[in-house]
PDB file of N, CA and C in Angstrom:
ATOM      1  N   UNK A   1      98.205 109.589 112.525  1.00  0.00           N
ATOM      2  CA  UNK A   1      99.416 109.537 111.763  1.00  0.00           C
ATOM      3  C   UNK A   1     100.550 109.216 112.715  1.00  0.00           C
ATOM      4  N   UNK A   2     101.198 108.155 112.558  1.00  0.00           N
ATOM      5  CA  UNK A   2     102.427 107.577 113.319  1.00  0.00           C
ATOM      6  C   UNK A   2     103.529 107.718 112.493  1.00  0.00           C
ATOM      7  N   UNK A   3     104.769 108.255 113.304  1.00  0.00           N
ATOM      8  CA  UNK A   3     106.070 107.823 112.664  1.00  0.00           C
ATOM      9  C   UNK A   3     106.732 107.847 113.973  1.00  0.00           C
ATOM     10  N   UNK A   4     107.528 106.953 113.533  1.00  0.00           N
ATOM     11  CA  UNK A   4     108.820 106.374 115.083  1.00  0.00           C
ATOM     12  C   UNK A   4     110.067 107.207 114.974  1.00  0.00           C
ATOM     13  N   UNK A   5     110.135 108.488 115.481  1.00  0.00           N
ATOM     14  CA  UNK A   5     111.224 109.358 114.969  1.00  0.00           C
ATOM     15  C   UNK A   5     112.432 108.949 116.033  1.00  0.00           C
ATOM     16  N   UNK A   6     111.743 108.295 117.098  1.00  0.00           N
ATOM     17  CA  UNK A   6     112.644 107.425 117.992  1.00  0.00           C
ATOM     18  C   UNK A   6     112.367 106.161 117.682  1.00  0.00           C
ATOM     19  N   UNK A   7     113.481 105.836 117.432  1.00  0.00           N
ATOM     20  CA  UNK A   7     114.083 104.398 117.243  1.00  0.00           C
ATOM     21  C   UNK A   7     113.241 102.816 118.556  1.00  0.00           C
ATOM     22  N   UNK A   8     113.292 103.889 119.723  1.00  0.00           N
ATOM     23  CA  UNK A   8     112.823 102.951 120.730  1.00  0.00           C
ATOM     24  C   UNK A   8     111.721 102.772 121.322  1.00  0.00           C
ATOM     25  N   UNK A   9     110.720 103.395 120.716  1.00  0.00           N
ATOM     26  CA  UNK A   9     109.152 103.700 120.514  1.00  0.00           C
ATOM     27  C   UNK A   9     108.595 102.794 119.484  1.00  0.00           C
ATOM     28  N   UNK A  10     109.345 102.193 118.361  1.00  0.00           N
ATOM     29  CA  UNK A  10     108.945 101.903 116.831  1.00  0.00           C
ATOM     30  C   UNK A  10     108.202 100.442 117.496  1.00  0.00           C
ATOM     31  N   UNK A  11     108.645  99.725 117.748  1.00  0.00           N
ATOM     32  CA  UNK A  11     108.001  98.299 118.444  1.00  0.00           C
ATOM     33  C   UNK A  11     106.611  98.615 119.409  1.00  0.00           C
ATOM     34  N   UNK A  12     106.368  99.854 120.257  1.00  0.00           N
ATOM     35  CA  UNK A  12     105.139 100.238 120.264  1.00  0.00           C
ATOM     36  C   UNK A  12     104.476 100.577 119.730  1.00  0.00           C
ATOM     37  N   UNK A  13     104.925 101.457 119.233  1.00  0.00           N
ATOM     38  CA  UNK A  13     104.036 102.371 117.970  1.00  0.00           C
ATOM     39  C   UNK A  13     103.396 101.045 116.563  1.00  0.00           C
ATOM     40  N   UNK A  14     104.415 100.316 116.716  1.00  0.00           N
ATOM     41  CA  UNK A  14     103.453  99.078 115.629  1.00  0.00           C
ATOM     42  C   UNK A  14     102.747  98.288 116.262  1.00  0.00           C
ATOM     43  N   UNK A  15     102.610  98.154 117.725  1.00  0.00           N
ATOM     44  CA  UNK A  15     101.339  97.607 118.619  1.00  0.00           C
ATOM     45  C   UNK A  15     100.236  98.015 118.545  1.00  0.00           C
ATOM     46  N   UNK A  16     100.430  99.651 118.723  1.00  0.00           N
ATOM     47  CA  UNK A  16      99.265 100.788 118.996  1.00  0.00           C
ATOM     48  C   UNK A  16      98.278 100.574 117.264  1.00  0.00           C
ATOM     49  N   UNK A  17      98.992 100.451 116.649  1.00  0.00           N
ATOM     50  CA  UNK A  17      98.485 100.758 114.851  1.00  0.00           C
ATOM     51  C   UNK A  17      97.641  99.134 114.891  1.00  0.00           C
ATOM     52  N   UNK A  18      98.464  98.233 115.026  1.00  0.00           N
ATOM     53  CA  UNK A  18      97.564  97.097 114.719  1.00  0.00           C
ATOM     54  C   UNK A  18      96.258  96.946 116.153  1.00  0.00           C
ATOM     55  N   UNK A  19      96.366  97.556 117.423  1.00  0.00           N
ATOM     56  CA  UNK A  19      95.400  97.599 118.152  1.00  0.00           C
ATOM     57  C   UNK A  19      93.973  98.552 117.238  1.00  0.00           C
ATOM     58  N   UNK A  20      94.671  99.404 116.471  1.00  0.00           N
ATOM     59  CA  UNK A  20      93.773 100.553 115.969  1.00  0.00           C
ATOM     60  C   UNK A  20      93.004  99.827 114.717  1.00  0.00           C
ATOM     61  N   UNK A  21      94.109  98.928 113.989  1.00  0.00           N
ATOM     62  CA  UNK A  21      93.007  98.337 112.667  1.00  0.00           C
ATOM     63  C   UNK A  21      92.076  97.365 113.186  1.00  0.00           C
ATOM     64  N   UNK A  22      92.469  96.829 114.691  1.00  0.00           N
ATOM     65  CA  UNK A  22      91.668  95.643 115.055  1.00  0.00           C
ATOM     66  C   UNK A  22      90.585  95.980 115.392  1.00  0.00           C
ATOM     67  N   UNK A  23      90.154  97.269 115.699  1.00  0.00           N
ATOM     68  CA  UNK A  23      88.925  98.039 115.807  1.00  0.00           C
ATOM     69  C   UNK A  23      88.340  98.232 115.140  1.00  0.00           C
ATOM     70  N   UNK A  24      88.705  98.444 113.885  1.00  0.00           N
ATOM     71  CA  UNK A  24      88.341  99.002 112.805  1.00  0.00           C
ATOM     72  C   UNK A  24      89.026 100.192 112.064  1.00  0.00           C
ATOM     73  N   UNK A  25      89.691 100.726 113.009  1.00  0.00           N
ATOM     74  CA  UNK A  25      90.103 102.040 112.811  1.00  0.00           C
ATOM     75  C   UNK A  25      91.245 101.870 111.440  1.00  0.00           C
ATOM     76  N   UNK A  26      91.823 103.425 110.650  1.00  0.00           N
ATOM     77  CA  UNK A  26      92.002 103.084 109.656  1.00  0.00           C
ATOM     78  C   UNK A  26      93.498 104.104 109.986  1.00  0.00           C
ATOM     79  N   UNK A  27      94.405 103.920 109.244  1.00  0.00           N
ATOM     80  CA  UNK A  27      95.879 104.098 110.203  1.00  0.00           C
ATOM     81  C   UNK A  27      96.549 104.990 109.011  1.00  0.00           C
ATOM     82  N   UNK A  28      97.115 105.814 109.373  1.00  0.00           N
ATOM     83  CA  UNK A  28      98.049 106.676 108.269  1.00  0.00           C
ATOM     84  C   UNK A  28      99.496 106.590 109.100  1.00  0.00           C
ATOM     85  N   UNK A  29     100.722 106.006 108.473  1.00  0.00           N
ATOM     86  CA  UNK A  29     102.114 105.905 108.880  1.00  0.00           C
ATOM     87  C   UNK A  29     102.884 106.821 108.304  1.00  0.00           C
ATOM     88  N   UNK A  30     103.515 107.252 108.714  1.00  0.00           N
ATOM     89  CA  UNK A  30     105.137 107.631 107.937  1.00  0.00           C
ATOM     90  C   UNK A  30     105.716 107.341 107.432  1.00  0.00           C
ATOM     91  N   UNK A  31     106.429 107.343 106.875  1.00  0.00           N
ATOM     92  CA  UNK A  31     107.769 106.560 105.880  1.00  0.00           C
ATOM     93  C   UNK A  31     108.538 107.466 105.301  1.00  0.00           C
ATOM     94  N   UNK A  32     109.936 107.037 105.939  1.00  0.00           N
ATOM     95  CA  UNK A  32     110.797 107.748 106.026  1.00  0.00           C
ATOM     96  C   UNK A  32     112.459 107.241 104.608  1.00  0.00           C
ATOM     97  N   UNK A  33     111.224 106.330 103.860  1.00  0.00           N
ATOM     98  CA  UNK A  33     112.146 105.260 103.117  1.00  0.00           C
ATOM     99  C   UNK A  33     112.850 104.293 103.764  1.00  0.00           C
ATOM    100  N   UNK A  34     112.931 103.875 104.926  1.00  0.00           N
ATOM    101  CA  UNK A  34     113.795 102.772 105.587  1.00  0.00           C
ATOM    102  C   UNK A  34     114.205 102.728 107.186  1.00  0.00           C
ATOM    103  N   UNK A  35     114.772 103.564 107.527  1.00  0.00           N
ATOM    104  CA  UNK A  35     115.253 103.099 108.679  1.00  0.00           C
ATOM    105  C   UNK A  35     114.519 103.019 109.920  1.00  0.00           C
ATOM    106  N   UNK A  36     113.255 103.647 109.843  1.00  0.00           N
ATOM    107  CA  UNK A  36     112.180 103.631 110.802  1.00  0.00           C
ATOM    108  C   UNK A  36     110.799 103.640 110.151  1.00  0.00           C
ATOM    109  N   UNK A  37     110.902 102.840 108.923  1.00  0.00           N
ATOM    110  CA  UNK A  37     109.893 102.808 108.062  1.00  0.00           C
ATOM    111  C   UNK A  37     108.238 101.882 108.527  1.00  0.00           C
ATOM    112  N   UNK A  38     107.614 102.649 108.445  1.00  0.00           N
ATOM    113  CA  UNK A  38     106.038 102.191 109.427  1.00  0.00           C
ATOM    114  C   UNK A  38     105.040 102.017 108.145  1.00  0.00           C
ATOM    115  N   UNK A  39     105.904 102.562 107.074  1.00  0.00           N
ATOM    116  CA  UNK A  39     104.662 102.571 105.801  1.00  0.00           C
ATOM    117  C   UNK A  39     104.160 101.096 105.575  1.00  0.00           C
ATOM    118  N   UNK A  40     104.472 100.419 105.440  1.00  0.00           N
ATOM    119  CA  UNK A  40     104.101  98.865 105.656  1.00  0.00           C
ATOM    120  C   UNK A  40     103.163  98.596 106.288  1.00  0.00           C
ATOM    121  N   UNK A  41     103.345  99.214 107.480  1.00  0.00           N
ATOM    122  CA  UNK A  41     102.341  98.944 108.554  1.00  0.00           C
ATOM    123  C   UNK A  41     100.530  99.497 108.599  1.00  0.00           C
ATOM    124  N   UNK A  42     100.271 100.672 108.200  1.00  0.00           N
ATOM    125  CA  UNK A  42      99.511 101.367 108.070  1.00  0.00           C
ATOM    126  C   UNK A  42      98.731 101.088 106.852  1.00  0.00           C
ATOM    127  N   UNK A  43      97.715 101.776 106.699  1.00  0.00           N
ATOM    128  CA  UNK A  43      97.034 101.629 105.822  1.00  0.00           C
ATOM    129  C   UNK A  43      96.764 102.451 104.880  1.00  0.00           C
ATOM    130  N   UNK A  44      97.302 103.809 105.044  1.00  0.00           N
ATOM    131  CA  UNK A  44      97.572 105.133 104.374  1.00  0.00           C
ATOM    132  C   UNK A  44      99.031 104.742 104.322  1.00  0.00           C
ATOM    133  N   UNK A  45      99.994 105.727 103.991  1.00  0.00           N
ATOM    134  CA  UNK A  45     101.446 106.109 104.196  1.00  0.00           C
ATOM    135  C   UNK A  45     101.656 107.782 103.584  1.00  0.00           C
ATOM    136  N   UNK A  46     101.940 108.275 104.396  1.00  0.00           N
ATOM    137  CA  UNK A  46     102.659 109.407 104.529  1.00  0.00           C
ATOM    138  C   UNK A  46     103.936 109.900 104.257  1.00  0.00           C
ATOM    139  N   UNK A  47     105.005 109.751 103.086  1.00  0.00           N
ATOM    140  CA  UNK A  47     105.982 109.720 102.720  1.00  0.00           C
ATOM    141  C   UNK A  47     106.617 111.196 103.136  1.00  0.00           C
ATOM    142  N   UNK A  48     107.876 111.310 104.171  1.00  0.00           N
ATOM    143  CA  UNK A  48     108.371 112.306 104.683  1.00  0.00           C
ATOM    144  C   UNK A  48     109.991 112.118 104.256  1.00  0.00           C
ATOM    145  N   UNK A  49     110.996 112.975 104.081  1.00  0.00           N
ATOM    146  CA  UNK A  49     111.961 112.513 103.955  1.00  0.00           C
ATOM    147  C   UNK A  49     113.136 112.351 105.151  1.00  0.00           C
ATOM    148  N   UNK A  50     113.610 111.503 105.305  1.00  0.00           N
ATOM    149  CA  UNK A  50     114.567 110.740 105.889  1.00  0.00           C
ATOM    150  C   UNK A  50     116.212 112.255 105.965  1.00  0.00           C
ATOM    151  N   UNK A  51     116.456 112.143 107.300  1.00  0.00           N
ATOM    152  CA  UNK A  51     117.557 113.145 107.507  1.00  0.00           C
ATOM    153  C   UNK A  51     118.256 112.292 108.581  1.00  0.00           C
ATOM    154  N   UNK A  52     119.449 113.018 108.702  1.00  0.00           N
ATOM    155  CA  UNK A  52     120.254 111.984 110.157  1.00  0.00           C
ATOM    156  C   UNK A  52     120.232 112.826 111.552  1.00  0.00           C
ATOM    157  N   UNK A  53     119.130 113.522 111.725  1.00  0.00           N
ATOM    158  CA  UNK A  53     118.862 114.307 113.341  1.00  0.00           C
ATOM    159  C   UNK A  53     117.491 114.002 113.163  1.00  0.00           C
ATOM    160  N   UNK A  54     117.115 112.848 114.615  1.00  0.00           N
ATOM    161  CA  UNK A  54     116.014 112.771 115.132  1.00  0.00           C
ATOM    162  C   UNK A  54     115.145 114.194 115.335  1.00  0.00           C
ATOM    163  N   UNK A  55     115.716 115.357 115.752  1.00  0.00           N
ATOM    164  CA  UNK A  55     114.818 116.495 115.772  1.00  0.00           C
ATOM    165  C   UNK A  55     114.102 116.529 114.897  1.00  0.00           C
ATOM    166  N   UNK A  56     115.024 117.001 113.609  1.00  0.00           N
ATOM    167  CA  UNK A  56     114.667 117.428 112.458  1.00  0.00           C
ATOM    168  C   UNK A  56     113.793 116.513 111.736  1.00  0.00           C
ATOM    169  N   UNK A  57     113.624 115.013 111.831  1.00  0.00           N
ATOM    170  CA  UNK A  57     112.462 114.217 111.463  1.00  0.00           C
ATOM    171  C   UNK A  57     111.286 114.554 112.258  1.00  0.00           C
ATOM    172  N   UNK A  58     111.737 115.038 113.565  1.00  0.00           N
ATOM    173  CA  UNK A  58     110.473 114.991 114.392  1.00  0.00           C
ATOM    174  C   UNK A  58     109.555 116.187 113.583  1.00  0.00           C
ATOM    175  N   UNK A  59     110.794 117.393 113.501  1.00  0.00           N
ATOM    176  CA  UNK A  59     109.959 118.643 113.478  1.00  0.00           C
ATOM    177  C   UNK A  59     109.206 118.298 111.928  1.00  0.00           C
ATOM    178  N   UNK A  60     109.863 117.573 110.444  1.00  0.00           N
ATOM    179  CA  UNK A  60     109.281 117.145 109.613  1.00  0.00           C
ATOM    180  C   UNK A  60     107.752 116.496 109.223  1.00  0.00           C
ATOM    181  N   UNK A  61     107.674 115.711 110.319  1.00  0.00           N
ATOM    182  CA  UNK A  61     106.559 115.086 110.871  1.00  0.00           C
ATOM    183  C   UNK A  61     105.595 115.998 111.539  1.00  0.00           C
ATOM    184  N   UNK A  62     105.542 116.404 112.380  1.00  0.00           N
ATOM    185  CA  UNK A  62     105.236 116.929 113.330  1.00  0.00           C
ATOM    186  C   UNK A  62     104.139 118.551 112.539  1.00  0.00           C
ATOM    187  N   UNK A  63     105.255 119.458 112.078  1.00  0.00           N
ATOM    188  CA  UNK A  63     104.963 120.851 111.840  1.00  0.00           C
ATOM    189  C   UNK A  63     103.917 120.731 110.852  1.00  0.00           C
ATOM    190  N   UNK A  64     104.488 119.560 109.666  1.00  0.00           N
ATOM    191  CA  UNK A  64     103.130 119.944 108.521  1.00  0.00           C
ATOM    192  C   UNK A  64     102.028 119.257 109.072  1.00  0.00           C
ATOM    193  N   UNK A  65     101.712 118.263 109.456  1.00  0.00           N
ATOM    194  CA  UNK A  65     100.833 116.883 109.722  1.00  0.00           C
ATOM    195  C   UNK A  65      99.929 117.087 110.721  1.00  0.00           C
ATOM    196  N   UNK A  66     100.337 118.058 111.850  1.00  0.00           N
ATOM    197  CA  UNK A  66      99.359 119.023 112.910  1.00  0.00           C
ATOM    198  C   UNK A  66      98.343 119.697 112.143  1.00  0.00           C
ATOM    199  N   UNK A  67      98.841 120.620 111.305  1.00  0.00           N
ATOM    200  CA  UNK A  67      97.727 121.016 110.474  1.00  0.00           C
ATOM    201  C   UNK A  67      96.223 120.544 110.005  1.00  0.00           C
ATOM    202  N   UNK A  68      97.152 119.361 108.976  1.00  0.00           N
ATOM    203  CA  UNK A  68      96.232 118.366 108.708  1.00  0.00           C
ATOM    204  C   UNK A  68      95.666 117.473 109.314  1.00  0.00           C
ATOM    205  N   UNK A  69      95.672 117.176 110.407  1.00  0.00           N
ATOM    206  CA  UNK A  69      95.338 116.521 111.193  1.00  0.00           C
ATOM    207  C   UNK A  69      93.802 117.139 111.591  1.00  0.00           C
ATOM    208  N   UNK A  70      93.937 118.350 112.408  1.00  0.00           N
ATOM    209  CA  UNK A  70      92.886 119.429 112.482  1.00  0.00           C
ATOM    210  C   UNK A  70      91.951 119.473 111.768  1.00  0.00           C
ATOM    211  N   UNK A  71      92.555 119.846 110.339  1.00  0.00           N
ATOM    212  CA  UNK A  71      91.534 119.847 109.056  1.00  0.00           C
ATOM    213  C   UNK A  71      90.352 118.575 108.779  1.00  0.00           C
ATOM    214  N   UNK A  72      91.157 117.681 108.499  1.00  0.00           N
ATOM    215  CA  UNK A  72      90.788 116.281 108.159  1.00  0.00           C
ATOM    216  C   UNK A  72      89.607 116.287 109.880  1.00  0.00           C
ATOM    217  N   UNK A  73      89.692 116.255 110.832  1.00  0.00           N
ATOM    218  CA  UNK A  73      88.909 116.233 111.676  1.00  0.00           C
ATOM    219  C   UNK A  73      87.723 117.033 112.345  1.00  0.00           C
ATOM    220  N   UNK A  74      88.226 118.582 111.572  1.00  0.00           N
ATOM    221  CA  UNK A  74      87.247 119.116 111.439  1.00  0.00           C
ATOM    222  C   UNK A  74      86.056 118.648 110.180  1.00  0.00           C
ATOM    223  N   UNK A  75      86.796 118.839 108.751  1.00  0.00           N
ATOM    224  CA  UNK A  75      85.991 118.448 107.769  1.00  0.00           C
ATOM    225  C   UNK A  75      85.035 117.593 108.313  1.00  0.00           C
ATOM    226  N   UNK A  76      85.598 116.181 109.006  1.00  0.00           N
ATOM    227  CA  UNK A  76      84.382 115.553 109.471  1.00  0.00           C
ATOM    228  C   UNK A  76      83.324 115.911 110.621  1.00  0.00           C
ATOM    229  N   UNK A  77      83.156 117.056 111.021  1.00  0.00           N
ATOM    230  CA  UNK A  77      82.798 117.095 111.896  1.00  0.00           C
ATOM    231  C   UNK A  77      82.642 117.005 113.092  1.00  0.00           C
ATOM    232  N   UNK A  78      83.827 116.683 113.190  1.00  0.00           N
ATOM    233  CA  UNK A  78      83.926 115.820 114.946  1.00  0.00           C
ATOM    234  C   UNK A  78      84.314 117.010 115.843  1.00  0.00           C
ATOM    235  N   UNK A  79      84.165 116.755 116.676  1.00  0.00           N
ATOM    236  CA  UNK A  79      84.692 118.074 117.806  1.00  0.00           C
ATOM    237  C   UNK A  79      86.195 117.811 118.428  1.00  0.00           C
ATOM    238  N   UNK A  80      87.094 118.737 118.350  1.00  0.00           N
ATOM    239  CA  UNK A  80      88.499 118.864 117.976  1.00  0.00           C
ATOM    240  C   UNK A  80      88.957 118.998 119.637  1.00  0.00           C
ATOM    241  N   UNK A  81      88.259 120.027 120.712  1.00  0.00           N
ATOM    242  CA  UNK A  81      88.717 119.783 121.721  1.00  0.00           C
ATOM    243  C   UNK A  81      88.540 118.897 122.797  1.00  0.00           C
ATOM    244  N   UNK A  82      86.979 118.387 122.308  1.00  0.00           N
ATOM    245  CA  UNK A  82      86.625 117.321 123.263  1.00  0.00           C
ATOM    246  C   UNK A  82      86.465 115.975 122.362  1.00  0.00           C
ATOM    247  N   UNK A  83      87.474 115.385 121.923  1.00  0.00           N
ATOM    248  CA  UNK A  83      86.808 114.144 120.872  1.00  0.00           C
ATOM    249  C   UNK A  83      85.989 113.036 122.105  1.00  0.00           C
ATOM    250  N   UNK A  84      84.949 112.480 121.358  1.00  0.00           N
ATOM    251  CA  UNK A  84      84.396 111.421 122.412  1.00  0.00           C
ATOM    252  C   UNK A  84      85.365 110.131 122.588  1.00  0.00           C
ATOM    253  N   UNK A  85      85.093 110.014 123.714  1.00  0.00           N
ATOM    254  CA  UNK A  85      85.780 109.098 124.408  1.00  0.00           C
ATOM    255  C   UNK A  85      87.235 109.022 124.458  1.00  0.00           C
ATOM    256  N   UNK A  86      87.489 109.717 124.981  1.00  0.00           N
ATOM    257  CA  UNK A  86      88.881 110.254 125.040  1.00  0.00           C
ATOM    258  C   UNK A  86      89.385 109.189 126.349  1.00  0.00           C
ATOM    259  N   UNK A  87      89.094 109.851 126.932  1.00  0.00           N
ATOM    260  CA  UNK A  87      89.298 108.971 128.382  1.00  0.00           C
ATOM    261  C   UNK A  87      89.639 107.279 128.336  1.00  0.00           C
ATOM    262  N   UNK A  88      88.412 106.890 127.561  1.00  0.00           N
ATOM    263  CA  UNK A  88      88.693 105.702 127.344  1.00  0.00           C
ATOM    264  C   UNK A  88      90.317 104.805 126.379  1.00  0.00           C
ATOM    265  N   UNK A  89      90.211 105.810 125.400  1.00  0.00           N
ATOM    266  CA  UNK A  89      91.380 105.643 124.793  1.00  0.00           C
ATOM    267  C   UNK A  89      92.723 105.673 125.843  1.00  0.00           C
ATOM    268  N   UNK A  90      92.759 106.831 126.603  1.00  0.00           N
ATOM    269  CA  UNK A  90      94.292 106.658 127.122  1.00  0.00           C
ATOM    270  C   UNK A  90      94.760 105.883 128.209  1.00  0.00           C
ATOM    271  N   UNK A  91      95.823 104.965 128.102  1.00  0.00           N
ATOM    272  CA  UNK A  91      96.373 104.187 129.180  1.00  0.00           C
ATOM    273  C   UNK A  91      97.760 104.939 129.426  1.00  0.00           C
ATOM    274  N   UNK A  92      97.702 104.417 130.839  1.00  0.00           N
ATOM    275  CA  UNK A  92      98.818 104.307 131.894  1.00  0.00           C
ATOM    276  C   UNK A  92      99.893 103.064 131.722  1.00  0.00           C
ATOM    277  N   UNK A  93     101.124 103.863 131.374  1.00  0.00           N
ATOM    278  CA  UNK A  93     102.245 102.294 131.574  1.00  0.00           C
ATOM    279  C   UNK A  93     102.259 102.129 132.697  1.00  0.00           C
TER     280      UNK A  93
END
């Protein structure tokens, strides 16, 4: 689940999503109704509402969507502290 709660991340963060469908992988965005709106982009959308303090979007995003995140990854079975191939996934700027 992506949302660009910074403004100057949003041009990566829509790199990272289309690197992820080009895999195959299947993308859930944010959407915030407009001004940093990613719902377009994704293939799910996650509708959060839009406030004028970056915190407070973050913490919006952030507090419920951790949860679910967990869930949804447990349900499948996958292992939550060691996902495979982790390593491989993360780069260095």
């Amino acid at each position: 689940m992506l949302g660009a709660t910074d403004p100057d991340v949003r041009d990566k963060l829509v790199s990272n999503v289309r690197k992820v469908q080009a895999r195959g992988g299947v993308s859930a965005c944010r959407d915030d109704g407009g001004r940093r709106d990613l719902g377009r982009v994704g293939d799910e959308t996650v509708r959060v509402p839009a406030t004028d303090s970056p915190y407070l979007d973050a913490l919006l995003t952030v507090v419920p969507l951790q949860p679910l995140a967990f869930h949804m990854v447990r349900e499948q079975g996958c292992e939550i502290d060691q996902p495979r191939n982790l390593a491989e996934s993360i780069t260095v700027e």
